[in-house]
PDB file of N, CA and C in Angstrom:
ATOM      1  N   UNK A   1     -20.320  -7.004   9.340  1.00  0.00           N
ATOM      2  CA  UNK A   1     -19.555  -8.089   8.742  1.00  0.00           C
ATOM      3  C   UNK A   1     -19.612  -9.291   9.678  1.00  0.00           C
ATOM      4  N   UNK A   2     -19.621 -10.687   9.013  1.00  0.00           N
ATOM      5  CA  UNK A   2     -19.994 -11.927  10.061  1.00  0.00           C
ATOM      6  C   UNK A   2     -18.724 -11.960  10.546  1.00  0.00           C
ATOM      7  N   UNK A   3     -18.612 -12.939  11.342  1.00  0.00           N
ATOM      8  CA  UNK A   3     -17.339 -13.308  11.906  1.00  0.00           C
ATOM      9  C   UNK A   3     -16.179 -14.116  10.843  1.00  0.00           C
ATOM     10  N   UNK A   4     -14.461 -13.444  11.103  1.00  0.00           N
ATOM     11  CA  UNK A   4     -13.929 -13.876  10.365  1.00  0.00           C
ATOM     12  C   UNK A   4     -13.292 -14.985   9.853  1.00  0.00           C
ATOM     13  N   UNK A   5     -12.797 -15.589   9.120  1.00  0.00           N
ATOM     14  CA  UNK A   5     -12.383 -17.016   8.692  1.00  0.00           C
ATOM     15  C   UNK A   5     -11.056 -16.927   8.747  1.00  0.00           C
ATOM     16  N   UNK A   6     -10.249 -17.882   8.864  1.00  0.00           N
ATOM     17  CA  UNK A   6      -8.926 -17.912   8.999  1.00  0.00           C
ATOM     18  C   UNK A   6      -8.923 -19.158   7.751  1.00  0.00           C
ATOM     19  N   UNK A   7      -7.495 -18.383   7.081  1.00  0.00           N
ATOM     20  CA  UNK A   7      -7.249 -19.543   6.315  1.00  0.00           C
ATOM     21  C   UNK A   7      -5.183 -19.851   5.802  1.00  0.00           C
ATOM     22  N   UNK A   8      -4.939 -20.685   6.114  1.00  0.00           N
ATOM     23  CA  UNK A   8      -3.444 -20.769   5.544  1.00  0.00           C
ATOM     24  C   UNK A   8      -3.854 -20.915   3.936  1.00  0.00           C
ATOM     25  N   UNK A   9      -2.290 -20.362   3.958  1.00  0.00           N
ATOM     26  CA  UNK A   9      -1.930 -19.809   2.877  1.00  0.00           C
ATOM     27  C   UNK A   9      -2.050 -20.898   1.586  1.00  0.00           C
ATOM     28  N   UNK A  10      -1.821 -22.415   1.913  1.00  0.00           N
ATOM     29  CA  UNK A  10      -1.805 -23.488   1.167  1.00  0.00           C
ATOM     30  C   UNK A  10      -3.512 -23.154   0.494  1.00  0.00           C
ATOM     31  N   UNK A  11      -4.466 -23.450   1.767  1.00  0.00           N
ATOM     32  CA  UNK A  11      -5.765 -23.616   1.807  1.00  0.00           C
ATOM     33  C   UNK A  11      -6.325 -22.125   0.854  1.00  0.00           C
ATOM     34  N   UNK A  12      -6.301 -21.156   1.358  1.00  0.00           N
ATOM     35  CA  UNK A  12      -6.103 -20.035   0.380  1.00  0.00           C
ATOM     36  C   UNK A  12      -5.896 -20.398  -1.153  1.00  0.00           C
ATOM     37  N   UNK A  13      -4.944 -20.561  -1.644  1.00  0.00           N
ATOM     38  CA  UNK A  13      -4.554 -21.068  -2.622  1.00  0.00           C
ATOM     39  C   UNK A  13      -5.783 -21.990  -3.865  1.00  0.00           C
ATOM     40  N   UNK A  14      -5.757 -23.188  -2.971  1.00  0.00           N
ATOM     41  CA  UNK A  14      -7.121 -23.757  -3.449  1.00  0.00           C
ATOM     42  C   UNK A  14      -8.113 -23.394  -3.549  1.00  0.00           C
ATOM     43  N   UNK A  15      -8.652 -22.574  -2.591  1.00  0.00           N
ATOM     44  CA  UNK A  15      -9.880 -22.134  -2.221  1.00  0.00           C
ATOM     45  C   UNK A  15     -10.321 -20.804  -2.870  1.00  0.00           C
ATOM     46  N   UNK A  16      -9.288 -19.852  -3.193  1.00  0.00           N
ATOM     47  CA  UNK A  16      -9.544 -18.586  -3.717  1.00  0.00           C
ATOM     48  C   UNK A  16     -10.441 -18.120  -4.547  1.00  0.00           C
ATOM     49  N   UNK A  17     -11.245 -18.900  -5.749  1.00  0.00           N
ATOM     50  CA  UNK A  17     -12.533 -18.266  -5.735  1.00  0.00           C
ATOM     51  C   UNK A  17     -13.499 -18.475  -4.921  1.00  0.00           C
ATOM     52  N   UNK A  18     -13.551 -19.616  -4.403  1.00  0.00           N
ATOM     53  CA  UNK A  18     -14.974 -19.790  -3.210  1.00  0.00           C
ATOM     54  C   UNK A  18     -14.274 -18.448  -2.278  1.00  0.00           C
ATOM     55  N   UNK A  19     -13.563 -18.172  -1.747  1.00  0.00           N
ATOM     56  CA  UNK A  19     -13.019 -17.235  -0.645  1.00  0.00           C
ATOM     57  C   UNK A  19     -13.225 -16.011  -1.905  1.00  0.00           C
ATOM     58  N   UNK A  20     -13.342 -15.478  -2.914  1.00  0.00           N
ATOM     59  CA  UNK A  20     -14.020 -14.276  -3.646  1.00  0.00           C
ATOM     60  C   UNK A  20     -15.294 -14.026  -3.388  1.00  0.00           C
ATOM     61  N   UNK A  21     -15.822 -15.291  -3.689  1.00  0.00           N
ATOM     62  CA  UNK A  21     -17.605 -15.148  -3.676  1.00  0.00           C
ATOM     63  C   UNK A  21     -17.834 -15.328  -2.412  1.00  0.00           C
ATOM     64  N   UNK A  22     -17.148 -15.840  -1.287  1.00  0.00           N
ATOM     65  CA  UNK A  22     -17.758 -15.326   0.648  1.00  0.00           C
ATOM     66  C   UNK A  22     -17.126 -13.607   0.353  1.00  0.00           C
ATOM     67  N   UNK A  23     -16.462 -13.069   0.064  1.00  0.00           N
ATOM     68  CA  UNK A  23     -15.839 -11.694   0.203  1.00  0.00           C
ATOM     69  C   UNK A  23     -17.071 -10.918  -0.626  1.00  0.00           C
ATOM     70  N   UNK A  24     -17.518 -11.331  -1.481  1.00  0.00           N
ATOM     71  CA  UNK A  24     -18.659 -11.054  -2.449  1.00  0.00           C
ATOM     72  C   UNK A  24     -19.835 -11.256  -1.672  1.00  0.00           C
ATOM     73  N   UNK A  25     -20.081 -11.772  -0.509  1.00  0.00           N
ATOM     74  CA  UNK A  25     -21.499 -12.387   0.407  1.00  0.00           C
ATOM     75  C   UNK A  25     -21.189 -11.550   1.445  1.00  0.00           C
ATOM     76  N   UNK A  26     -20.113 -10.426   1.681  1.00  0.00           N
ATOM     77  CA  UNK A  26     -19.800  -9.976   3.085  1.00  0.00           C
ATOM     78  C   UNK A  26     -19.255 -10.396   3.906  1.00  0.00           C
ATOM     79  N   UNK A  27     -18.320 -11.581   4.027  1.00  0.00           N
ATOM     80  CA  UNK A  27     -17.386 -12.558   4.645  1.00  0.00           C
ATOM     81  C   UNK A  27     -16.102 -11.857   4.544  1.00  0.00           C
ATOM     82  N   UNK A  28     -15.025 -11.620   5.604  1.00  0.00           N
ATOM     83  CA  UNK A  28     -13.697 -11.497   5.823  1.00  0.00           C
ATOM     84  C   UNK A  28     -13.186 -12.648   6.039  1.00  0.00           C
ATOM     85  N   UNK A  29     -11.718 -13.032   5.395  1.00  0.00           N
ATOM     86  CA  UNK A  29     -11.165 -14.142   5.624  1.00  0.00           C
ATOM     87  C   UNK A  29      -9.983 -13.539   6.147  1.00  0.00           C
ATOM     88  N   UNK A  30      -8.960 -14.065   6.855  1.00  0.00           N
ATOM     89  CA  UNK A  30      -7.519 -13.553   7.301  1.00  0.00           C
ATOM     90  C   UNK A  30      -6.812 -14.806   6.361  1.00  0.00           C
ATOM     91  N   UNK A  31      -5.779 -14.799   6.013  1.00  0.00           N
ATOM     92  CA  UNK A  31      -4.994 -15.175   5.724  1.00  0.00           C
ATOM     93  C   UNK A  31      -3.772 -14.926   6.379  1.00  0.00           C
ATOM     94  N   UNK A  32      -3.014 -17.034   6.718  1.00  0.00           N
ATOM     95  CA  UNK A  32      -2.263 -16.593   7.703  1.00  0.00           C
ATOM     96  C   UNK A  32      -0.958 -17.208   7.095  1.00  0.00           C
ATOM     97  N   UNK A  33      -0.243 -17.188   7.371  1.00  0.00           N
ATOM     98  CA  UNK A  33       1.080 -17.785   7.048  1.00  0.00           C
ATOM     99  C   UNK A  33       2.085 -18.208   8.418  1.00  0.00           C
ATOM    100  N   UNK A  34       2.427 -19.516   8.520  1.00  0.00           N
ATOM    101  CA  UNK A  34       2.872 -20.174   9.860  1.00  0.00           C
ATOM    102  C   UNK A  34       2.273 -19.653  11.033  1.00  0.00           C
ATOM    103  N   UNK A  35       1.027 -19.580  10.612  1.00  0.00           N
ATOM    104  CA  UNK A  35      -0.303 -19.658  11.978  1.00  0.00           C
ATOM    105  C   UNK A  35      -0.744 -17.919  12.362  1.00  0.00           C
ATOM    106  N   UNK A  36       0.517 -17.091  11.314  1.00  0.00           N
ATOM    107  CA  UNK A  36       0.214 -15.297  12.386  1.00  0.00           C
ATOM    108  C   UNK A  36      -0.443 -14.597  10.866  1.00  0.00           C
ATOM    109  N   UNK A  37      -1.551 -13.924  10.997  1.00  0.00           N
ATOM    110  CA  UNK A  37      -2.125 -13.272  10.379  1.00  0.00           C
ATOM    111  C   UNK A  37      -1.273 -12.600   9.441  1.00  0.00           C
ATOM    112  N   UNK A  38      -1.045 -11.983   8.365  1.00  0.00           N
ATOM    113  CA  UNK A  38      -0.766 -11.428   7.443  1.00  0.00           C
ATOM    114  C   UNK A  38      -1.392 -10.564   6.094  1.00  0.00           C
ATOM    115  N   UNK A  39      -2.254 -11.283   5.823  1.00  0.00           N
ATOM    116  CA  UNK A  39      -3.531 -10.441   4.608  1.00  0.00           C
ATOM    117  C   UNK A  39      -4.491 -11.056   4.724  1.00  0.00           C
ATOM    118  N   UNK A  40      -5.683 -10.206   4.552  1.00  0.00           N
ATOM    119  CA  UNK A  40      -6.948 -10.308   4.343  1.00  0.00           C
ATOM    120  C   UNK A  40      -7.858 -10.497   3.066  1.00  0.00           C
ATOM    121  N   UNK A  41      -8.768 -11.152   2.999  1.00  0.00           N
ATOM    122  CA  UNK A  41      -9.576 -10.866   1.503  1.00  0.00           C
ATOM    123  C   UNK A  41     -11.087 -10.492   2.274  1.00  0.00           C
ATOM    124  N   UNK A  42     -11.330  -8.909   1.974  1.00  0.00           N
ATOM    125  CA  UNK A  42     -12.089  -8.285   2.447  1.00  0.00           C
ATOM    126  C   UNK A  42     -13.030  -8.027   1.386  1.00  0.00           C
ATOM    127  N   UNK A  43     -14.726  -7.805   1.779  1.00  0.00           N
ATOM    128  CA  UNK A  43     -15.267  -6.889   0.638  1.00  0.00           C
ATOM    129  C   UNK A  43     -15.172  -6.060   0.007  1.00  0.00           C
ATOM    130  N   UNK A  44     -15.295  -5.294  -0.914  1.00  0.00           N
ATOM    131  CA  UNK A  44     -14.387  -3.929  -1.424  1.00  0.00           C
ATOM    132  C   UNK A  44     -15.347  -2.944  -0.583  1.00  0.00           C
ATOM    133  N   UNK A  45     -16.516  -3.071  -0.163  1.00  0.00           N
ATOM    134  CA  UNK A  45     -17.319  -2.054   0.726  1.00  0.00           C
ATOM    135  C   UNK A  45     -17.198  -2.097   1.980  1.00  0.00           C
ATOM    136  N   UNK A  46     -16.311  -2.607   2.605  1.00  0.00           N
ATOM    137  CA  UNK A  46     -15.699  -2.480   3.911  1.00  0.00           C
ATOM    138  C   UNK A  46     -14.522  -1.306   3.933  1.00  0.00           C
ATOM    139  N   UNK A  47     -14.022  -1.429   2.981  1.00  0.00           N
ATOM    140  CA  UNK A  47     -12.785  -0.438   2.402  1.00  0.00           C
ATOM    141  C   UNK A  47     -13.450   0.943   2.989  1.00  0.00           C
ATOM    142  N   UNK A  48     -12.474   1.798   3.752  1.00  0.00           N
ATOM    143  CA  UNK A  48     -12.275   2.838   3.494  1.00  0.00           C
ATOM    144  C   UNK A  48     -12.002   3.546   2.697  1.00  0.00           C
ATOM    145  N   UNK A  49     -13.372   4.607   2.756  1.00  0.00           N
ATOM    146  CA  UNK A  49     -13.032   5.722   1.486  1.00  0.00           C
ATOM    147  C   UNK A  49     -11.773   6.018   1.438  1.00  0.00           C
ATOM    148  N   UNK A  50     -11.399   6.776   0.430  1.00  0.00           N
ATOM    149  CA  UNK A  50     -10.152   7.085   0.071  1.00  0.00           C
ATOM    150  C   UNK A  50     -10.016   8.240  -1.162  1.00  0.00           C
ATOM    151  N   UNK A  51      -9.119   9.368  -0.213  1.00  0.00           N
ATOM    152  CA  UNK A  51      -9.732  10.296  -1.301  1.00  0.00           C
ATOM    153  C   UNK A  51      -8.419  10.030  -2.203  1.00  0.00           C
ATOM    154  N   UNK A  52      -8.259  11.087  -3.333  1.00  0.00           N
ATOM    155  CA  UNK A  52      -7.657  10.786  -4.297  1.00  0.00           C
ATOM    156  C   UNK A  52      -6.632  11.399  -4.093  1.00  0.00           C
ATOM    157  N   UNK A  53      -5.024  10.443  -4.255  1.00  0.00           N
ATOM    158  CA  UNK A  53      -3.745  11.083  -3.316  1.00  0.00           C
ATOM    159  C   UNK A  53      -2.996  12.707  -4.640  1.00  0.00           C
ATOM    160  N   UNK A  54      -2.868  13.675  -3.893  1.00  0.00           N
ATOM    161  CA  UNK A  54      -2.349  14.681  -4.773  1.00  0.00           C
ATOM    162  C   UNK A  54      -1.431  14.451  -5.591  1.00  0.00           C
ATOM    163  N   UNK A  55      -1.608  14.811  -6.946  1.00  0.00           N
ATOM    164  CA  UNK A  55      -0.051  15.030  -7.867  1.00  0.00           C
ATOM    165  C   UNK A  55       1.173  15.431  -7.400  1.00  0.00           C
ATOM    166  N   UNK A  56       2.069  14.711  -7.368  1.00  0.00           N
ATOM    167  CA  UNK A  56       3.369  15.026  -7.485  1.00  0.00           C
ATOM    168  C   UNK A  56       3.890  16.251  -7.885  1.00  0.00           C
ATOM    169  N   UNK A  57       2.700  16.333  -9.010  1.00  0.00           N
ATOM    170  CA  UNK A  57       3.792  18.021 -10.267  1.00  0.00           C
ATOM    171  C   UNK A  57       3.364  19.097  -9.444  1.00  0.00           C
ATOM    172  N   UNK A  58       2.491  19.187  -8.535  1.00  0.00           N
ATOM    173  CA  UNK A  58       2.015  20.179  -7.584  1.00  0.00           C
ATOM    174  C   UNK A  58       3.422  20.602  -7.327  1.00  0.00           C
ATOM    175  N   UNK A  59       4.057  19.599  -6.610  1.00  0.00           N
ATOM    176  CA  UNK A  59       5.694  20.026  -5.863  1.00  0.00           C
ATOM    177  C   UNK A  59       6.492  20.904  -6.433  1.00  0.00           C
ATOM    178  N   UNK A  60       6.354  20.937  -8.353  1.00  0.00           N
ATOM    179  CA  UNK A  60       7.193  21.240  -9.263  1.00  0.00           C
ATOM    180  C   UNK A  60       7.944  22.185  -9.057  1.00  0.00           C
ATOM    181  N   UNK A  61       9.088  22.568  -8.529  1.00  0.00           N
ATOM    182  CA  UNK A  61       9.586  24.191  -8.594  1.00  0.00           C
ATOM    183  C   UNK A  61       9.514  24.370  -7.507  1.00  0.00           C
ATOM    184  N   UNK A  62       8.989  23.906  -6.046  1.00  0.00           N
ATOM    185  CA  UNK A  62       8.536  24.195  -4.759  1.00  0.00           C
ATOM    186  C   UNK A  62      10.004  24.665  -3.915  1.00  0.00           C
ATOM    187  N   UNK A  63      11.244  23.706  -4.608  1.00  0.00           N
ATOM    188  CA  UNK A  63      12.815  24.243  -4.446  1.00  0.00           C
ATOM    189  C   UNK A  63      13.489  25.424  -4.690  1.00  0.00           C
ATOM    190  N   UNK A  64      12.935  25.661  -5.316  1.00  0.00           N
ATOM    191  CA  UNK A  64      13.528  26.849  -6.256  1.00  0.00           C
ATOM    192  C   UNK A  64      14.386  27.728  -4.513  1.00  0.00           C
ATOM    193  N   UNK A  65      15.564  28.331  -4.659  1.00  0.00           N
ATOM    194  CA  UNK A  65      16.540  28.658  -4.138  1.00  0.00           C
ATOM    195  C   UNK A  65      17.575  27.529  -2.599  1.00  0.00           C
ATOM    196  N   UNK A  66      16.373  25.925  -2.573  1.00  0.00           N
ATOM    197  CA  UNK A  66      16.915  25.509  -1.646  1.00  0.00           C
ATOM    198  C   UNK A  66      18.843  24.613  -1.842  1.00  0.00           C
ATOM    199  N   UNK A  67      19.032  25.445  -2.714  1.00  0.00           N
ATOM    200  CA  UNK A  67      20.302  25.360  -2.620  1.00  0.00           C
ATOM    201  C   UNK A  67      21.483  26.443  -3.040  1.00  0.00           C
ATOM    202  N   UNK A  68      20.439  27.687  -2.747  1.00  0.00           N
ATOM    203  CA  UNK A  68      21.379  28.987  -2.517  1.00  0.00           C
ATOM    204  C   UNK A  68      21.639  29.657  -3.926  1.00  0.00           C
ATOM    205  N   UNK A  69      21.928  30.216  -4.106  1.00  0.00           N
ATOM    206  CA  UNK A  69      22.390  31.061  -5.702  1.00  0.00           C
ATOM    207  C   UNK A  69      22.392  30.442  -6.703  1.00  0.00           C
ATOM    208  N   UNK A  70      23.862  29.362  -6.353  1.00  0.00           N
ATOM    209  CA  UNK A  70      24.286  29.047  -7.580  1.00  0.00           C
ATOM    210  C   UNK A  70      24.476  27.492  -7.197  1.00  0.00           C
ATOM    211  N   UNK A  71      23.036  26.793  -7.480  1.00  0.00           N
ATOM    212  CA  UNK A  71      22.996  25.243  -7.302  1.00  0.00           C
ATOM    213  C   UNK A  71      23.957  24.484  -8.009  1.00  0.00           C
ATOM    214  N   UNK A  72      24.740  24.679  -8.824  1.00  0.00           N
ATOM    215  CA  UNK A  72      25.394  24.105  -9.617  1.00  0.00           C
ATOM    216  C   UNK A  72      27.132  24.363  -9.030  1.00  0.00           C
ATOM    217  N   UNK A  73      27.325  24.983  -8.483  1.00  0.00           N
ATOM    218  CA  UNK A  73      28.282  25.011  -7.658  1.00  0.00           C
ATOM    219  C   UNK A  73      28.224  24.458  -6.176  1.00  0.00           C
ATOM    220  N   UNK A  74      27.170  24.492  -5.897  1.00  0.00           N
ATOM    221  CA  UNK A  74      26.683  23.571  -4.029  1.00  0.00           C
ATOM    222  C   UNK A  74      26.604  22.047  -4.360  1.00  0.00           C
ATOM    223  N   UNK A  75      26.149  21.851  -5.721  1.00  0.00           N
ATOM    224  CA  UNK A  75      26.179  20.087  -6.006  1.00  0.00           C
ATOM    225  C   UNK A  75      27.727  19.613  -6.280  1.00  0.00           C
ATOM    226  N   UNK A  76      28.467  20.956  -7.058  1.00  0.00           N
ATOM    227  CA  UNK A  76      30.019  20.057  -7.007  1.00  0.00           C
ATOM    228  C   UNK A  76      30.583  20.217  -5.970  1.00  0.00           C
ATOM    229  N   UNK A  77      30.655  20.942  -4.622  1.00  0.00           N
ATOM    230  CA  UNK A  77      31.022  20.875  -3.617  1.00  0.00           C
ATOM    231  C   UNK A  77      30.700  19.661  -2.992  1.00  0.00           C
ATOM    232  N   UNK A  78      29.194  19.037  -3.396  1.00  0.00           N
ATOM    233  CA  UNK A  78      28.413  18.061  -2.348  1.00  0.00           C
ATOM    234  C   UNK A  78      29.688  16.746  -3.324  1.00  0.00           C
ATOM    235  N   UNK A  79      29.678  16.910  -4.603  1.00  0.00           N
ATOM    236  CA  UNK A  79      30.465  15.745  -5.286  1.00  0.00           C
ATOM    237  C   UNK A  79      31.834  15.745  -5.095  1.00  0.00           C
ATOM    238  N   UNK A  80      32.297  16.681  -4.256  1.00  0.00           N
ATOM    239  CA  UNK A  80      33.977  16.797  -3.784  1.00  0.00           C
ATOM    240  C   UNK A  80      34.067  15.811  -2.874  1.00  0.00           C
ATOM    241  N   UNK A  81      33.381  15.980  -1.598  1.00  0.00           N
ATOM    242  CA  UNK A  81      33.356  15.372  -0.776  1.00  0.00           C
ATOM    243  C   UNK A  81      33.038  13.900  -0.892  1.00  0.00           C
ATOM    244  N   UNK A  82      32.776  13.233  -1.727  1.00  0.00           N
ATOM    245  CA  UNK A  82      32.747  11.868  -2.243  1.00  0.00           C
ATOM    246  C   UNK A  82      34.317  11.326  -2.782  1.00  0.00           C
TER     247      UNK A  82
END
């Protein structure tokens, strides 16, 4: 990757498709806001792979006894105390 471009956020603004098509040529830009770095417009092939994050529903049921016998009596205890 060439060396990167700095750009405020105003300039950004204006500039944002020319700053697509350098990101599209292999160009990194930083984007800064009151002079300190903050986001980038990177190539998408600079990106780290990324594998695909696991389902949630995996978890489904993974509780099952973490609240003892009779969950429905440990939650109105937990709602007493309120």
């Amino acid at each position: 990757m060439s060396k990167r471009r700095y750009s405020g956020v105003e300039e950004t603004r204006k500039q944002l498709p020319s700053l697509l098509e350098d990101a599209q040529a292999g160009k990194c830009t930083v984007i800064t806001k009151r002079g300190k770095p903050c986001a980038a417009i990177v190539p998408v092939d600079s990106l780290p792979e990324s594998s695909p994050r696991p389902s949630l529903l995996t978890l489904r049921g993974s509780g099952a006894g973490l609240w003892g016998d009779d969950a429905e009596a440990w939650v109105d205890r937990l709602r007493d105390e309120w």
